[in-house]
N, C-alpha and C. Protein backbone atom coordinates (compact mmCIF):
# COMPACT_ATOMS: atom_id res chain seq x y z
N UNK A 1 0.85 -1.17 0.00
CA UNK A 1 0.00 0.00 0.00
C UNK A 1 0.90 1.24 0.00
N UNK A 2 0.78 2.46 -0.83
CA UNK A 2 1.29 3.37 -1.07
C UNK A 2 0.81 4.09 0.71
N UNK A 3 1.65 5.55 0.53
CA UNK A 3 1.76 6.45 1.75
C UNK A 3 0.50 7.11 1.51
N UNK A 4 -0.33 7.59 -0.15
CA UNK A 4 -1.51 7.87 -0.56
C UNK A 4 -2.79 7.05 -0.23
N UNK A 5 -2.40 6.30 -0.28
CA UNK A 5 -3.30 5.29 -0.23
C UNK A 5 -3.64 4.78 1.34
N UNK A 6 -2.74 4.98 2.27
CA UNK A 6 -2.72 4.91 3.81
C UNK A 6 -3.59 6.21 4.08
N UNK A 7 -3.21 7.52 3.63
CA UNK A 7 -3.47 8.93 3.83
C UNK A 7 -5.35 8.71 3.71
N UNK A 8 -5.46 8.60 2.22
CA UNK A 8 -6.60 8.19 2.03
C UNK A 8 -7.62 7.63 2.59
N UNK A 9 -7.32 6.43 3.25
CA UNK A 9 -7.96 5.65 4.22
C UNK A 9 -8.28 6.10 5.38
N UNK A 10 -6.96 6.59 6.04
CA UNK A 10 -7.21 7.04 7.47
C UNK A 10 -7.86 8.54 7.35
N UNK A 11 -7.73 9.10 6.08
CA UNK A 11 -8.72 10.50 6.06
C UNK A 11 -9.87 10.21 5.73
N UNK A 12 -10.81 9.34 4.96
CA UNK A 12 -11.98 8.87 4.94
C UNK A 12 -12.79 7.73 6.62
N UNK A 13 -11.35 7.55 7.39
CA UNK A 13 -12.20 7.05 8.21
C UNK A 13 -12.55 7.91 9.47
N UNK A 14 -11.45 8.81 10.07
CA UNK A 14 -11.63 9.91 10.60
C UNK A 14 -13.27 10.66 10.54
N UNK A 15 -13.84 10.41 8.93
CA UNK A 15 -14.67 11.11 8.92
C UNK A 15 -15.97 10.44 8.94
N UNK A 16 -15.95 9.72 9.69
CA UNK A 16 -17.07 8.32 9.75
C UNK A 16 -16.98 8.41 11.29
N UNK A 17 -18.20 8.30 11.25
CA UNK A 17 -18.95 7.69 12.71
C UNK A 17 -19.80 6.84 13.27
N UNK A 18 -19.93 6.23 14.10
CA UNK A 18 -20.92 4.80 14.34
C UNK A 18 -21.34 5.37 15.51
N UNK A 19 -22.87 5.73 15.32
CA UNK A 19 -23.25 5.57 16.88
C UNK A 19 -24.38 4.66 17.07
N UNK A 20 -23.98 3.84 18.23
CA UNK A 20 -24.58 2.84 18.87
C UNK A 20 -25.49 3.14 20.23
N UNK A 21 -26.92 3.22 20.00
CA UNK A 21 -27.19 3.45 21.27
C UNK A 21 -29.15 2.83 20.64
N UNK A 22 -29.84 2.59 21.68
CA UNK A 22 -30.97 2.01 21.68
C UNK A 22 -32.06 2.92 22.17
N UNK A 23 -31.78 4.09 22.33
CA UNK A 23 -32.07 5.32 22.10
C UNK A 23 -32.86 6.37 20.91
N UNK A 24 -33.97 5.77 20.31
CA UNK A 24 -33.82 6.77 19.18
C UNK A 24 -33.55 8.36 18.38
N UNK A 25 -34.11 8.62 19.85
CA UNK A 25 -33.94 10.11 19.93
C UNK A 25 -32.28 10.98 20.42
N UNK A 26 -31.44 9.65 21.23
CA UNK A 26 -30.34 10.16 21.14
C UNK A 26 -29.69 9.95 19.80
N UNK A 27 -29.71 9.03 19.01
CA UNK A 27 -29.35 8.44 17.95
C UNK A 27 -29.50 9.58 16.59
N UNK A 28 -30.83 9.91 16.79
CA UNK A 28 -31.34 11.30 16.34
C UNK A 28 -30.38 12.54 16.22
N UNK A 29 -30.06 13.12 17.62
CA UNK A 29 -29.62 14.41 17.83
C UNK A 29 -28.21 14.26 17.42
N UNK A 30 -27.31 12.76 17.87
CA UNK A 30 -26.08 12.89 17.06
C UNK A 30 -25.77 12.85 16.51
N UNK A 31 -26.70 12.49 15.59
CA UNK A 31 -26.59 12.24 13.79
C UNK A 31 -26.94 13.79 13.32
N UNK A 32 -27.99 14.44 13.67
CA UNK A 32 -27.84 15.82 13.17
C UNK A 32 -26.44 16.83 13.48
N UNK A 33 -25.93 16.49 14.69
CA UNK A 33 -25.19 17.21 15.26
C UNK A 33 -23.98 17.05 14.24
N UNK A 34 -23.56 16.00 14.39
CA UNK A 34 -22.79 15.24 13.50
C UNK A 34 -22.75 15.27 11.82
N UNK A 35 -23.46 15.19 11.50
CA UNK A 35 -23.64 15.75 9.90
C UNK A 35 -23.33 17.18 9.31
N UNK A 36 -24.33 17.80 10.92
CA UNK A 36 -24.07 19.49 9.85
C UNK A 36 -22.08 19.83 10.35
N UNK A 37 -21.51 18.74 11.26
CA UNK A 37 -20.59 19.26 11.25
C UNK A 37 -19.05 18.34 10.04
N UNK A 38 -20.00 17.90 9.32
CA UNK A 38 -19.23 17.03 7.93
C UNK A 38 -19.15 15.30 8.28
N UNK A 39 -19.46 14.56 9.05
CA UNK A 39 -19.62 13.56 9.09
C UNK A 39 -20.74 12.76 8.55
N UNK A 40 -19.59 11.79 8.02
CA UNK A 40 -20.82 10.29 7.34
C UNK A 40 -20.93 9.62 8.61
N UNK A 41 -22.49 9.52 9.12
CA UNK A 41 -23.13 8.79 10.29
C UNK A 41 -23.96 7.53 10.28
N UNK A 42 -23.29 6.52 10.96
CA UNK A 42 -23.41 5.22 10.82
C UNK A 42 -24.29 5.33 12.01
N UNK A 43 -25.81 4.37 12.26
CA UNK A 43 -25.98 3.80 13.30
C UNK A 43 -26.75 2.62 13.62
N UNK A 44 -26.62 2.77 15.11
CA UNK A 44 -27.02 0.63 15.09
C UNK A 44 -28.04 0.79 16.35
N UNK A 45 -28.94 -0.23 16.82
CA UNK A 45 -29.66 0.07 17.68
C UNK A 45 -29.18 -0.58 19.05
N UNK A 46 -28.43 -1.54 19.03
CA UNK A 46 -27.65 -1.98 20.15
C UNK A 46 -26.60 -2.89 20.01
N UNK A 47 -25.54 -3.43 20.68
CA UNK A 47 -24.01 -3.20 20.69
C UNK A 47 -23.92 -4.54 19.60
N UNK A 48 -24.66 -5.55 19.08
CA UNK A 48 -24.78 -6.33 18.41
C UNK A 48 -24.85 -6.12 16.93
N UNK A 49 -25.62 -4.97 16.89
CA UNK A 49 -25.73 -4.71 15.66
C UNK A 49 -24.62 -3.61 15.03
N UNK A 50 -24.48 -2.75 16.22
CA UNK A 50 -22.62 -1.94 16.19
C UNK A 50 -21.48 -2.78 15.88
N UNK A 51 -21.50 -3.90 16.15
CA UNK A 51 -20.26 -4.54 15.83
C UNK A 51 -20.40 -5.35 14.20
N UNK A 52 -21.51 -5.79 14.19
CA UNK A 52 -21.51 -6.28 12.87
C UNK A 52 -21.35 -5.30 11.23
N UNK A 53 -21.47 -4.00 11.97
CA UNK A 53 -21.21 -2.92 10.82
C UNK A 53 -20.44 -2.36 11.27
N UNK A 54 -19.66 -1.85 12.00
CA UNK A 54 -18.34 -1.70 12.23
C UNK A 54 -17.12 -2.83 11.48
N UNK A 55 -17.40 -4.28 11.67
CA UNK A 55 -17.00 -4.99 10.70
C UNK A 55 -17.07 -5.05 9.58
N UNK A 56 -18.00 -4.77 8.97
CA UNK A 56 -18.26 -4.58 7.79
C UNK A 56 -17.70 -3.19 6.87
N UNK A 57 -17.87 -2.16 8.07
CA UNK A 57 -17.34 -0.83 7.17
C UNK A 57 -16.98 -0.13 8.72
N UNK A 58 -15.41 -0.19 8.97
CA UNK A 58 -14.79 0.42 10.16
C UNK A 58 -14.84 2.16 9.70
N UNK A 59 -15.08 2.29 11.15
CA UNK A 59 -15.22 3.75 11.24
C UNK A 59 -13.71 4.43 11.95
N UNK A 60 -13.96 5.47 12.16
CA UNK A 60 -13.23 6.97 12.51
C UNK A 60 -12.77 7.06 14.02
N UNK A 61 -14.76 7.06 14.25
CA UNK A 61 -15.31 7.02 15.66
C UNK A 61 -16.47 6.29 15.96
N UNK A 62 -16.18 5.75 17.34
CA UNK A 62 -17.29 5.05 17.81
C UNK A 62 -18.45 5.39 18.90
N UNK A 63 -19.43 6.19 19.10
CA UNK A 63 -20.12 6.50 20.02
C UNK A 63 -21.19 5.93 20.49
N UNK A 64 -20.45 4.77 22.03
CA UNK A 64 -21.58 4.01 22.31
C UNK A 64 -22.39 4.11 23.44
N UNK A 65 -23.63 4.19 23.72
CA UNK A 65 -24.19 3.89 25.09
C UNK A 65 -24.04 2.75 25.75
N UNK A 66 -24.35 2.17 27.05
CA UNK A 66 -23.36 1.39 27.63
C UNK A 66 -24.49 0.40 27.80
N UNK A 67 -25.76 1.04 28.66
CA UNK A 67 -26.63 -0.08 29.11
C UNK A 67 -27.38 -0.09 27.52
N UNK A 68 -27.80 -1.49 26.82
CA UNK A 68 -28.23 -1.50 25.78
C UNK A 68 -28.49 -3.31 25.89
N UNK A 69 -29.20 -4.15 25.37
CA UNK A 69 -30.20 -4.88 24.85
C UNK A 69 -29.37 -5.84 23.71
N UNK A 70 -29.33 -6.93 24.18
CA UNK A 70 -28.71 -8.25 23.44
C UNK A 70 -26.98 -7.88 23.50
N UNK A 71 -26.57 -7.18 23.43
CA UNK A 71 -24.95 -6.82 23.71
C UNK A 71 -25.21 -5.26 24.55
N UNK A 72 -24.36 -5.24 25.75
CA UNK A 72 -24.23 -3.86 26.18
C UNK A 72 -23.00 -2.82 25.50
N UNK A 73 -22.29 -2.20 25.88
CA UNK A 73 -21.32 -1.39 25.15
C UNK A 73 -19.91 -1.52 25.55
N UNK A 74 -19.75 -2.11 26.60
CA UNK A 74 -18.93 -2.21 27.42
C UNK A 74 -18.38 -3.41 26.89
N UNK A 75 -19.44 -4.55 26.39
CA UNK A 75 -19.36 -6.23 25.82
C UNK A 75 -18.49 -6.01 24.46
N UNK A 76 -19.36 -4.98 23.93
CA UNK A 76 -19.02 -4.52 22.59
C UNK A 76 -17.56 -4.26 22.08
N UNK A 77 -17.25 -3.13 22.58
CA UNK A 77 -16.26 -2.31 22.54
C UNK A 77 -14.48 -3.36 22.90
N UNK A 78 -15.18 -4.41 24.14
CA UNK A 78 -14.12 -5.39 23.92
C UNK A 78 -14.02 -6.24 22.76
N UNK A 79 -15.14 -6.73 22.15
CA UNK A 79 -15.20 -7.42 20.87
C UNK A 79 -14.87 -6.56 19.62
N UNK A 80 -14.44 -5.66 19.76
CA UNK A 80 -13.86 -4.82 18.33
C UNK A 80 -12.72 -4.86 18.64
N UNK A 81 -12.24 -4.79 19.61
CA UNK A 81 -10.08 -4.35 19.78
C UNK A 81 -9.96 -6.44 19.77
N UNK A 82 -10.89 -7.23 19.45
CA UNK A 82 -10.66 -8.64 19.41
C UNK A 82 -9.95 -9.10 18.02
């Protein structure tokens, strides 16, 4: 892989975000918040479904709530650095 091609990557992922929370209305406000400030916003409804698209298309940043429904965040967050 070229030094462009590293650059590239890590500047398209920077600009990606996953937020995970079971919340709709928080899920809501950080995605607006988040957009008007240039981010592509990923989200999942609880830590199960965060990890399976995080695998699929790794992000930047990860913003998770903790208490959450079939995986918590805490479960999660160890199963991605796995």
């Amino acid at each position: 892989m070229t030094r462009a091609q590293i650059v590239n990557t890590c500047e398209s992922m920077t600009a990606s975000t996953l937020i995970i929370d079971d919340d709709d209305a928080v899920r809501g406000l950080l995605r607006s918040v988040l957009e008007a400030e240039g981010y592509e916003v990923t989200e999942a409804a609880n830590g199960r479904q965060g990890l399976n698209q995080y695998r699929l298309k790794p992000t930047g940043l990860v913003i998770t709530d903790i208490h959450m429904p079939e995986m918590n965040g805490l479960v999660m967050l160890l199963e991605l650095t796995r």
